[in-house]
N, C-alpha and C. Protein backbone atom coordinates (compact mmCIF):
# COMPACT_ATOMS: atom_id res chain seq x y z
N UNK A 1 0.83 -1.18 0.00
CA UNK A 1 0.00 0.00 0.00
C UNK A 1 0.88 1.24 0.00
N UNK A 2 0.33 2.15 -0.64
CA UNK A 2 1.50 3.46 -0.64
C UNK A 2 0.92 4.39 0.43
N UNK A 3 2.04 5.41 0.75
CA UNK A 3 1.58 5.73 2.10
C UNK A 3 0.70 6.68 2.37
N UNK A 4 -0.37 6.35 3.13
CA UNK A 4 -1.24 7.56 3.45
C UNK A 4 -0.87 8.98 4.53
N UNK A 5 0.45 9.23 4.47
CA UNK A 5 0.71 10.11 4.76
C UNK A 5 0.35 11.14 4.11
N UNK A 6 -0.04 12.45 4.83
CA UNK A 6 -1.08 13.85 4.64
C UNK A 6 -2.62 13.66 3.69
N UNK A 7 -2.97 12.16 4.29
CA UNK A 7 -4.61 12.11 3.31
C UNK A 7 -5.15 12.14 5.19
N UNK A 8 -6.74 12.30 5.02
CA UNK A 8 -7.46 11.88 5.84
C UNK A 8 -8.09 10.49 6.12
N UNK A 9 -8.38 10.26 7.20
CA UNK A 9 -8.77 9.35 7.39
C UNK A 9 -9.99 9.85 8.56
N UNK A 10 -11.19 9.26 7.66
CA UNK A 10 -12.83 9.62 8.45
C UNK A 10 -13.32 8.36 8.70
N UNK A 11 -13.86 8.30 10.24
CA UNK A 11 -14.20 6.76 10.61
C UNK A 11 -15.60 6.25 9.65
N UNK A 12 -15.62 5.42 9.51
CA UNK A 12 -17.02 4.90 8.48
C UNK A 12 -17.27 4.17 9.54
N UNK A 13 -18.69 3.67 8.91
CA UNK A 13 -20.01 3.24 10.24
C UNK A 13 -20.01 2.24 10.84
N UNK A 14 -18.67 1.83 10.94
CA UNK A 14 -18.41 -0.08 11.87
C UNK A 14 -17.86 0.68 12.83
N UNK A 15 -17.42 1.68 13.40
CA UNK A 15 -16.79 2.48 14.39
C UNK A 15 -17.56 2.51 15.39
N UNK A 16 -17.60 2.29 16.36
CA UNK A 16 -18.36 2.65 17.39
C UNK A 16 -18.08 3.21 19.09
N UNK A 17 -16.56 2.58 18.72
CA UNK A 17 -16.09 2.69 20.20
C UNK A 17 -15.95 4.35 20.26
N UNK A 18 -15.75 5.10 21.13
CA UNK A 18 -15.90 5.92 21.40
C UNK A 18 -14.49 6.94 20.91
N UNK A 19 -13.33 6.31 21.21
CA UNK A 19 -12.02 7.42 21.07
C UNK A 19 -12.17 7.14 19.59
N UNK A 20 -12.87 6.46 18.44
CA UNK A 20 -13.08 7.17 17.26
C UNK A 20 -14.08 7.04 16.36
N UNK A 21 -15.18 7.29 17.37
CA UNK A 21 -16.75 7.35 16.33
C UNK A 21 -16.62 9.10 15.59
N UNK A 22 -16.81 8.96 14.47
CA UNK A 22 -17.15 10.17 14.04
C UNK A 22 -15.53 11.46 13.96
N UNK A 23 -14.55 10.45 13.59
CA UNK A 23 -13.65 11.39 14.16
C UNK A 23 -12.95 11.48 12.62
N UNK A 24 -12.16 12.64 12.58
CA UNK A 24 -11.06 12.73 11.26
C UNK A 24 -9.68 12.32 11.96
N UNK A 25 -8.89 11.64 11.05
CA UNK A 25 -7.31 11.86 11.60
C UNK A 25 -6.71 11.95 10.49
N UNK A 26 -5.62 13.37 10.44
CA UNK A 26 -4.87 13.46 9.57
C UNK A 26 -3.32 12.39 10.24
N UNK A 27 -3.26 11.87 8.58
CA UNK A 27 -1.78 10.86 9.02
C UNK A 27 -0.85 11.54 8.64
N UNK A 28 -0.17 11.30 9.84
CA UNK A 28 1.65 12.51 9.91
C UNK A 28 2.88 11.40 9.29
N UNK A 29 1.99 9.92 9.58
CA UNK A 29 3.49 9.07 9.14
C UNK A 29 2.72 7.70 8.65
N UNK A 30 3.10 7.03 7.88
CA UNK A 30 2.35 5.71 7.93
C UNK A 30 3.75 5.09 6.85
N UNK A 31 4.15 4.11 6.99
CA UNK A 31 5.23 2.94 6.47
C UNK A 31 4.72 1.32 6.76
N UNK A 32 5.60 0.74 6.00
CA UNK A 32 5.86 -0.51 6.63
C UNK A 32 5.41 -0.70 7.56
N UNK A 33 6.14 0.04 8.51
CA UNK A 33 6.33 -0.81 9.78
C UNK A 33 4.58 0.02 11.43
N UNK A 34 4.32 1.00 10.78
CA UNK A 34 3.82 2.17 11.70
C UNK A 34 2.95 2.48 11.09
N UNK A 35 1.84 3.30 11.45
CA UNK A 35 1.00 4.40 10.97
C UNK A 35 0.74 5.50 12.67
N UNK A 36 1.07 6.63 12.21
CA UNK A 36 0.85 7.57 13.27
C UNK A 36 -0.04 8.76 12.67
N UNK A 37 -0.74 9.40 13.53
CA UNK A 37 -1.68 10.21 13.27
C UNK A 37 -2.57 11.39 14.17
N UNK A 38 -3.42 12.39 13.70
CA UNK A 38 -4.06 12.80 15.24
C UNK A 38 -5.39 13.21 14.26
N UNK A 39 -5.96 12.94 15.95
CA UNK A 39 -7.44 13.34 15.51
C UNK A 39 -8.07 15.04 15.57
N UNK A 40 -8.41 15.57 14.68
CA UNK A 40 -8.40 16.89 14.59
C UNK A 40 -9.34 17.56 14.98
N UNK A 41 -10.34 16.75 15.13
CA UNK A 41 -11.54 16.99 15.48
C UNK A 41 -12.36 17.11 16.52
N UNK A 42 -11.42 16.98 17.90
CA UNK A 42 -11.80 16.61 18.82
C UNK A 42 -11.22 17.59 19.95
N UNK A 43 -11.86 18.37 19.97
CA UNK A 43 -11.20 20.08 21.13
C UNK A 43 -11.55 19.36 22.39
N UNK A 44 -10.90 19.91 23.01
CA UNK A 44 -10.91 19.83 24.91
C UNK A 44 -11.09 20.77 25.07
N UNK A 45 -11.33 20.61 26.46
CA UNK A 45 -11.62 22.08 27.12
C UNK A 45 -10.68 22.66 27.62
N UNK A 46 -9.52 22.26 27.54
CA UNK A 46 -7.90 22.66 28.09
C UNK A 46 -7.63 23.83 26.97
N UNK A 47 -6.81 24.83 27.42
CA UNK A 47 -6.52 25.96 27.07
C UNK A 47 -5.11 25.65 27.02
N UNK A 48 -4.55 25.60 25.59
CA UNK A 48 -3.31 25.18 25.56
C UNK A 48 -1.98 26.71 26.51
N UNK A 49 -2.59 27.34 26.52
CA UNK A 49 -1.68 28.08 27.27
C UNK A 49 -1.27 28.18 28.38
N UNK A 50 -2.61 28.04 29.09
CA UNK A 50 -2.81 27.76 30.72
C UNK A 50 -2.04 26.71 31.16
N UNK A 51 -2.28 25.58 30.19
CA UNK A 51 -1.51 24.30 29.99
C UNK A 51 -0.23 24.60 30.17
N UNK A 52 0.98 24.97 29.30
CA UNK A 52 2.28 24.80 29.60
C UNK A 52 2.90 26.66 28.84
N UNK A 53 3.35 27.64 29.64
CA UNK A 53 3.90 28.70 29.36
C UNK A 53 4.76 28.58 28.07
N UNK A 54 4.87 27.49 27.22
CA UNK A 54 5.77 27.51 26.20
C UNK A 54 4.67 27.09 25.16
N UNK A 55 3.27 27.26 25.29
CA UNK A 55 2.49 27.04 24.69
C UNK A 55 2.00 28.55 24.15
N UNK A 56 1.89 29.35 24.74
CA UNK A 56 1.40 30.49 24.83
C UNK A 56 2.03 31.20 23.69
N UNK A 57 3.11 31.09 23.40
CA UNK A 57 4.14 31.54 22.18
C UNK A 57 3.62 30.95 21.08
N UNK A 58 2.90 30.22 20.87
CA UNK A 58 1.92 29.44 19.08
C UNK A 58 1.10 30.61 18.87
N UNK A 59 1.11 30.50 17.68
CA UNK A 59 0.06 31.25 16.69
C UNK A 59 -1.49 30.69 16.81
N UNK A 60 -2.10 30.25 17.67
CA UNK A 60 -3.04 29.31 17.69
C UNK A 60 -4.58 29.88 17.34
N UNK A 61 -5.15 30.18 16.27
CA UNK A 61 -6.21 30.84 15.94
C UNK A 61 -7.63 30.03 16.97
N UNK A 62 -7.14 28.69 17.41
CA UNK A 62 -8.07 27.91 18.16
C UNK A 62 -7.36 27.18 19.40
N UNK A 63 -7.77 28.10 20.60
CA UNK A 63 -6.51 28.23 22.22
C UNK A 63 -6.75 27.04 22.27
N UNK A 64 -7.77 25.97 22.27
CA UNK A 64 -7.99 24.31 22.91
C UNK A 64 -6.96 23.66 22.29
N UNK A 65 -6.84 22.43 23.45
CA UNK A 65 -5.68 21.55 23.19
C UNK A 65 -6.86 20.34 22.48
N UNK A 66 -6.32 19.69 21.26
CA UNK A 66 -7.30 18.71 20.51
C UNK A 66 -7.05 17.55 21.34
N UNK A 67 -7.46 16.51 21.62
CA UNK A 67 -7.53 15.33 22.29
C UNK A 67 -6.90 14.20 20.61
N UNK A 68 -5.77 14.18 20.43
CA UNK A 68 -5.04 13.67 19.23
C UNK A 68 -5.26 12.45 19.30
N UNK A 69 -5.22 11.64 20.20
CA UNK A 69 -6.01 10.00 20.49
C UNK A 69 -5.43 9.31 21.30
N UNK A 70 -6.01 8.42 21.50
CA UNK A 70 -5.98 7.35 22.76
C UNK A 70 -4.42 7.16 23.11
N UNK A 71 -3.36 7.39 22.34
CA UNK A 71 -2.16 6.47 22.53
C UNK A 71 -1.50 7.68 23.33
N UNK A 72 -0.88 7.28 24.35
CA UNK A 72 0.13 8.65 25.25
C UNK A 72 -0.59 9.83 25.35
N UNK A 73 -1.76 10.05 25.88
CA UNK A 73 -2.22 11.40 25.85
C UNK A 73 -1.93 12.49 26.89
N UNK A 74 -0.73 11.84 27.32
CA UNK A 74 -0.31 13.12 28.13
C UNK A 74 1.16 13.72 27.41
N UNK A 75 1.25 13.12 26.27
CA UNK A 75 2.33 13.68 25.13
C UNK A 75 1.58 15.10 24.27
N UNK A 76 2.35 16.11 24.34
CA UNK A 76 2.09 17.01 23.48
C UNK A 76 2.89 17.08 21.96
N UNK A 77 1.99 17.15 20.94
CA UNK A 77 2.64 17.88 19.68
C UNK A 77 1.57 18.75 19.12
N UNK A 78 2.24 19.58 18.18
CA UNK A 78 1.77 20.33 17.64
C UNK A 78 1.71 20.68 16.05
N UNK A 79 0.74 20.51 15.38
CA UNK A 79 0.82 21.02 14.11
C UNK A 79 1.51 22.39 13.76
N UNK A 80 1.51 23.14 12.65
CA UNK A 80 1.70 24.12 11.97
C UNK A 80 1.63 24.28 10.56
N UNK A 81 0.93 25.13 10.18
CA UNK A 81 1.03 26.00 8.98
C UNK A 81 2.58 26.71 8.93
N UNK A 82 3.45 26.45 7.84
CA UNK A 82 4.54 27.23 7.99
C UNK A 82 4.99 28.05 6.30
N UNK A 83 5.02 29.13 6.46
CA UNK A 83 5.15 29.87 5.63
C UNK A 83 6.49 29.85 4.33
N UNK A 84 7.13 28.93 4.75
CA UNK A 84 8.04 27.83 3.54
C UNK A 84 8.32 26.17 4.61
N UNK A 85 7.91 25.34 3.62
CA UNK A 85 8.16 24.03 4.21
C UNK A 85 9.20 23.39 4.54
N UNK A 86 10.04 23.99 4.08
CA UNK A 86 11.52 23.40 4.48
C UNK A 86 11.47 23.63 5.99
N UNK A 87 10.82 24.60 6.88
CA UNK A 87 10.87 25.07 8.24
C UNK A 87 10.00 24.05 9.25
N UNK A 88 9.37 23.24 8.50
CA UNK A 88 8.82 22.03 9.41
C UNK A 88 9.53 21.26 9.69
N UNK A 89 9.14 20.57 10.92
CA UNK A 89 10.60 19.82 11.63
C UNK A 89 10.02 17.92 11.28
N UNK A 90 8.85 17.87 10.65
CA UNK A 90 8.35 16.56 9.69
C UNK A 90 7.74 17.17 8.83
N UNK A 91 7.56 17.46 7.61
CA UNK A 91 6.31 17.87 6.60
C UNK A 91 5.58 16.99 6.77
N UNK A 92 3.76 17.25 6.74
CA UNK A 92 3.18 16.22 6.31
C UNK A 92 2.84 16.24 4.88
N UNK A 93 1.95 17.46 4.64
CA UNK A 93 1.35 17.64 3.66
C UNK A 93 1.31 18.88 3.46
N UNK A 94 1.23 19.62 2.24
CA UNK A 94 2.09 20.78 1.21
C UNK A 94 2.45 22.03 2.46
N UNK A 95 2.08 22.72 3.04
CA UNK A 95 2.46 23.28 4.18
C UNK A 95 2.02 23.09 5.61
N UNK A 96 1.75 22.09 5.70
CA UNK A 96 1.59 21.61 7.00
C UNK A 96 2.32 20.42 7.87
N UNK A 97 3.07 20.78 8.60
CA UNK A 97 4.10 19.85 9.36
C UNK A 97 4.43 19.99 11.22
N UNK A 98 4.77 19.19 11.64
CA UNK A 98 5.41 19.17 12.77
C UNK A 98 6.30 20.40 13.04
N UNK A 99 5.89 20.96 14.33
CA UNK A 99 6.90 21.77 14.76
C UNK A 99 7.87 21.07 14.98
N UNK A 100 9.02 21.68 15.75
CA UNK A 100 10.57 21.04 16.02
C UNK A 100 10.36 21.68 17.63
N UNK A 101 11.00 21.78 18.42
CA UNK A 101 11.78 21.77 19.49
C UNK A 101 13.19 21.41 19.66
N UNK A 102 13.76 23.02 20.17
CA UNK A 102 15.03 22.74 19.83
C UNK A 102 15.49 23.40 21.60
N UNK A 103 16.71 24.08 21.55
CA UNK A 103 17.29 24.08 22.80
C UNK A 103 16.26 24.99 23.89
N UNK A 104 15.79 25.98 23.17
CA UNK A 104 14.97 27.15 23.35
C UNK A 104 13.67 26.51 23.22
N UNK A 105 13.13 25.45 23.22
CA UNK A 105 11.81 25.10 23.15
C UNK A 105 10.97 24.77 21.70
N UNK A 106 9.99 24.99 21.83
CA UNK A 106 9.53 24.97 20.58
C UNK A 106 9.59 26.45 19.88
N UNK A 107 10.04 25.95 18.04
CA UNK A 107 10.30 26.64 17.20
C UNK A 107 9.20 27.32 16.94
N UNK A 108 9.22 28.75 16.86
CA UNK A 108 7.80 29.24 16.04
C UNK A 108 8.15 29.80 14.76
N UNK A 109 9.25 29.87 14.34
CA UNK A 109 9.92 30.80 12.64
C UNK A 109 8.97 29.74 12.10
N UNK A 110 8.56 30.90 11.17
CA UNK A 110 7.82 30.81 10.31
C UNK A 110 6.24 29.81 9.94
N UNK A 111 5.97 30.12 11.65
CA UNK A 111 4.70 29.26 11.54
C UNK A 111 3.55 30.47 11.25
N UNK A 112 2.18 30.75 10.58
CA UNK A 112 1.29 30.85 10.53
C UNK A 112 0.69 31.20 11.65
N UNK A 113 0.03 29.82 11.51
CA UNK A 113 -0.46 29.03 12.69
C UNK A 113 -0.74 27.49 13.23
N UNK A 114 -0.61 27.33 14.49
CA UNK A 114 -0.61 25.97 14.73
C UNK A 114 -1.88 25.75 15.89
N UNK A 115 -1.92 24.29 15.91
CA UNK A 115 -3.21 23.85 17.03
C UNK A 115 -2.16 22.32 17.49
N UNK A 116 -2.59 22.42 18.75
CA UNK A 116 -1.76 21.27 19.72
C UNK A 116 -2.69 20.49 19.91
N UNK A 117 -1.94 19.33 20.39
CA UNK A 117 -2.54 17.83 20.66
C UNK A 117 -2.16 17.22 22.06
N UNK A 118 -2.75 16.48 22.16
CA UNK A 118 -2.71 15.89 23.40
C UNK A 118 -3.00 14.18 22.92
N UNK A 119 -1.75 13.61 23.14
CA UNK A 119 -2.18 12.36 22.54
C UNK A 119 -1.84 11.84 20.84
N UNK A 120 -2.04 10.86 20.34
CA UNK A 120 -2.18 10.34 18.91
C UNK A 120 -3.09 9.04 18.71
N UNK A 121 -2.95 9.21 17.51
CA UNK A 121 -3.58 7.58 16.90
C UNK A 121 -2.46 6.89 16.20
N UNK A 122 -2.34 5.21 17.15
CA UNK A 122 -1.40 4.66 16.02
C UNK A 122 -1.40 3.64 15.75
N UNK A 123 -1.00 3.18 15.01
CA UNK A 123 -1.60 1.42 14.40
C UNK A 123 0.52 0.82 14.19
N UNK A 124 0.02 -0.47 14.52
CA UNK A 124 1.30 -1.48 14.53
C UNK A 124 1.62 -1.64 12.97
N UNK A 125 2.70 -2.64 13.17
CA UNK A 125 2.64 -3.06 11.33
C UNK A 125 1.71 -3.56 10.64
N UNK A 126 0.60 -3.62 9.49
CA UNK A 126 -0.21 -3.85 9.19
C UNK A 126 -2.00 -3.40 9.55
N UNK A 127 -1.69 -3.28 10.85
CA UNK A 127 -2.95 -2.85 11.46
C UNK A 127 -4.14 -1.49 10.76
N UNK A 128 -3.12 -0.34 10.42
CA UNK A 128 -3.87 0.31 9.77
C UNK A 128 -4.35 -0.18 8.17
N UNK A 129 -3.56 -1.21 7.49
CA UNK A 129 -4.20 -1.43 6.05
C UNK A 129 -4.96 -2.84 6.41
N UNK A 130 -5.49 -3.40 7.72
CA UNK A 130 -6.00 -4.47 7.89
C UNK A 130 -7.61 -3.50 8.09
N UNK A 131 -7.05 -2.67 9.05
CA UNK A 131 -9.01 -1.87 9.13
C UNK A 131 -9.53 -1.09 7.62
N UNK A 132 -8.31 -0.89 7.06
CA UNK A 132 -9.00 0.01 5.80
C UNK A 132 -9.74 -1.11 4.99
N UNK A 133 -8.65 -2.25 4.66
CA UNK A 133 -9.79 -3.66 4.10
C UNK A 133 -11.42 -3.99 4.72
N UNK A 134 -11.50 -3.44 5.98
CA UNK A 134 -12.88 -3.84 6.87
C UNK A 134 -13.62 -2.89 6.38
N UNK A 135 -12.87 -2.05 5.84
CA UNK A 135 -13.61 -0.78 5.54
C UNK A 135 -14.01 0.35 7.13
N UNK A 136 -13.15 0.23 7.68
CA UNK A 136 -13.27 1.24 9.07
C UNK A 136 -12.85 2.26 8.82
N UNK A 137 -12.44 2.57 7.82
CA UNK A 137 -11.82 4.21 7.46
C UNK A 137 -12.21 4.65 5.82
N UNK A 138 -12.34 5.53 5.85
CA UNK A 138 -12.77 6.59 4.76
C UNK A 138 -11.49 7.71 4.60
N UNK A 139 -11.01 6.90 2.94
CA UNK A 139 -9.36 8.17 3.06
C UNK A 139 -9.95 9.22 1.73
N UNK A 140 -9.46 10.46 2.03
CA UNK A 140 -9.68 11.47 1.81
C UNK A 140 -8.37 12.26 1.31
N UNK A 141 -8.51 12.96 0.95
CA UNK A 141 -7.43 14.30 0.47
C UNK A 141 -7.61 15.53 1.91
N UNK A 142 -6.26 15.59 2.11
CA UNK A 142 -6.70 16.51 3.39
C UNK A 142 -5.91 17.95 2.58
N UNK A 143 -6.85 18.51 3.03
CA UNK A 143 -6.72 20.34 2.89
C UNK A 143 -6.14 21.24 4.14
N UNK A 144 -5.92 22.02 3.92
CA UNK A 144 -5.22 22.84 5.07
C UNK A 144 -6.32 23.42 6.10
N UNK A 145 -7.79 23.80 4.97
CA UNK A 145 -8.63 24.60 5.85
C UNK A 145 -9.25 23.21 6.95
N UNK A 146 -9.27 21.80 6.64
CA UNK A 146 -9.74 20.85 7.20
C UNK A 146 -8.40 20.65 8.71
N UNK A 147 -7.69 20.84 8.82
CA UNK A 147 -6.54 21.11 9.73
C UNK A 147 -6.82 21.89 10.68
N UNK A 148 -7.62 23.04 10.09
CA UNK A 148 -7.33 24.31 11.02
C UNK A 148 -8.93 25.13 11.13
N UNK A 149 -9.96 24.19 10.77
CA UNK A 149 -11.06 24.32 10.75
C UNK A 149 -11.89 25.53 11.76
N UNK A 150 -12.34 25.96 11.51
CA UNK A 150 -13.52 26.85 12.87
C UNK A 150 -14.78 26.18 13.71
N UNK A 151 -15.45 25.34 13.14
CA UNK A 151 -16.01 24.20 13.32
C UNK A 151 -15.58 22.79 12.79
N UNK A 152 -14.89 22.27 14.26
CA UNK A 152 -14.42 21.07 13.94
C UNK A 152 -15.46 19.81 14.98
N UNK A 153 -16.28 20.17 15.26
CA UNK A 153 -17.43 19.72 15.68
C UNK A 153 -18.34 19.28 14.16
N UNK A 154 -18.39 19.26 12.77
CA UNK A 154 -18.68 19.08 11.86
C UNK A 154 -17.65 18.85 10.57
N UNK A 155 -16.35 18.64 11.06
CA UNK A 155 -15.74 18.27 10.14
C UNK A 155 -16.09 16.64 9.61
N UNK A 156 -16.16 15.83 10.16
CA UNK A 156 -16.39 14.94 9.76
C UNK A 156 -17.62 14.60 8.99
N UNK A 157 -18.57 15.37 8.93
CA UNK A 157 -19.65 15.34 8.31
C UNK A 157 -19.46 16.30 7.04
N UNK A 158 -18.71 17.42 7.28
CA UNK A 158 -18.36 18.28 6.18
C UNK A 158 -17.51 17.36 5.33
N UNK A 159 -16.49 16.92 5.43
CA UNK A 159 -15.50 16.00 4.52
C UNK A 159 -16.27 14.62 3.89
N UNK A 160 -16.78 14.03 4.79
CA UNK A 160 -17.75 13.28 3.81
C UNK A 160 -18.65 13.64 2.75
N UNK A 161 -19.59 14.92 3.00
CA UNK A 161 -20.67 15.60 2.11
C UNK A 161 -19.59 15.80 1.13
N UNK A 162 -18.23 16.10 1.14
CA UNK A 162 -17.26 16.86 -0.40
C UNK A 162 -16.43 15.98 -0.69
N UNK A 163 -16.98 14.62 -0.06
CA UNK A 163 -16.03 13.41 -1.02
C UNK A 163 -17.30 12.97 -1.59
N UNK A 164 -18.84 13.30 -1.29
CA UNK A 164 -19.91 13.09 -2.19
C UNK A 164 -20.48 11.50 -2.72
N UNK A 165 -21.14 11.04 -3.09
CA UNK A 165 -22.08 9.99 -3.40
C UNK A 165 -22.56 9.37 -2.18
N UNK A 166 -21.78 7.65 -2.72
CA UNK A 166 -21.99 6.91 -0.77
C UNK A 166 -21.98 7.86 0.33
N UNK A 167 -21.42 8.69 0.42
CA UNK A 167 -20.52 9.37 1.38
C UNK A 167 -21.33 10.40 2.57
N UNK A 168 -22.31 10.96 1.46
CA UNK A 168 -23.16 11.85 1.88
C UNK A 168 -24.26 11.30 3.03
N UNK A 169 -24.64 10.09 2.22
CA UNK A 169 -25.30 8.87 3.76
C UNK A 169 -25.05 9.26 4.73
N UNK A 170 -23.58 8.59 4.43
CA UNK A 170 -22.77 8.36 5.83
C UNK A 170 -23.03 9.56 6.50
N UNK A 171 -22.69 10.70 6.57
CA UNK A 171 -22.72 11.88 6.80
C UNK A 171 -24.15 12.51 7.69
N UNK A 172 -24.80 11.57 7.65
CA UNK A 172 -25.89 11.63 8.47
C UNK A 172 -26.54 10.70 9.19
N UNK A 173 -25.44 9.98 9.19
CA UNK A 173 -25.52 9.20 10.90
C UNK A 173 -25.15 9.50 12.30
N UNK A 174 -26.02 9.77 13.18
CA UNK A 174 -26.27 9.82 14.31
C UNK A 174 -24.63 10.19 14.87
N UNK A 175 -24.71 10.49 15.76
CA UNK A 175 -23.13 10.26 16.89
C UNK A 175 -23.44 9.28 18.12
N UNK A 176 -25.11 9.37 18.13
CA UNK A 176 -25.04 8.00 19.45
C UNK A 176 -25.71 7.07 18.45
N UNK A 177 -25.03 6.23 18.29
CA UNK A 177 -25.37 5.02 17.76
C UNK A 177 -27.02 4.31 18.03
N UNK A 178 -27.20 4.59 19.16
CA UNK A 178 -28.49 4.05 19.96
C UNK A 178 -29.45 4.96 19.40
N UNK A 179 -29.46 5.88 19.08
CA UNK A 179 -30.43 7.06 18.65
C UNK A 179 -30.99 6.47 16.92
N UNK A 180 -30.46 5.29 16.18
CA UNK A 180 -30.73 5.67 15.60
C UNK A 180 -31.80 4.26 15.09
């Protein structure tokens, strides 16, 4: 499989457990051996500044820390928009990459803007192209405005409606499963 690094990935309707009903994750890395990722969609109520004084220095058009997923969620990273890509410390996708941290903390040259995480999503060797066969994921083309969204409480329903046909269904299923 070639790598789904900087596509989306939107849960489709066998999902149910909770850390990813209804969720987007943009993938930052996926190989052989790994797939790593965060979920974008999912704000806390944590104020990334309040959170850690070296937070407060991001460009963050949206202060919440995202709940990035189940795996280490007391690990912070952070996206960015960066205004030439060579200045990301991983690119994912056309200007959007991993900050760096360097002696002085985290880098802000030439970020935009960024939104922090708390946590990731990650799958072993095989694991992520074993659920895409089940069909548990819906991959997508990820955009920058889907990254850095204003309502990310409807991204997942927005990205399905503009990948269009089947899709649009989907897009109007419930969030409690039982409701429907």
């Amino acid at each position: 499989m070639d790598s789904l690094k900087g596509q989306l990935l939107l849960a489709g309707a066998g999902i149910f457990g909770a850390a990813f009903r209804q969720t987007v994750v943009l993938v930052a890395e996926h190989d052989d051996t790994s797939a790593l990722g965060f979920v974008v969609n999912r704000p806390s109520d944590l104020i990334a500044a309040e959170a850690a004084d070296e937070l407060a220095k991001l460009p963050l058009p949206d202060p919440r820390i995202y709940l990035g997923g189940p795996v280490q969620p007391g690990a912070v990273a952070v996206l960015g928009e960066f205004d030439h890509a060579e200045l990301a410390g991983n690119l994912v996708f056309g200007s959007i990459g991993m900050l760096g941290a360097g002696p002085d903390g985290i880098s802000v040259e030439g970020v935009r803007r960024a939104k922090v995480f708390s946590g990731y999503a990650g799958w072993g060797p095989g694991q992520l192209e074993s659920e895409l066969e089940e069909g548990a994921w819906v991959i997508e083309d990820a955009r920058v405005e889907d990254v850095f969204t204003r309502e990310p409480e409807s991204l997942w329903r927005d990205v399905l409606r503009r990948k269009g046909g089947e899709f649009v269904m989907l897009s109007t299923m419930s969030a409690d499963p039982t409701a429907n």
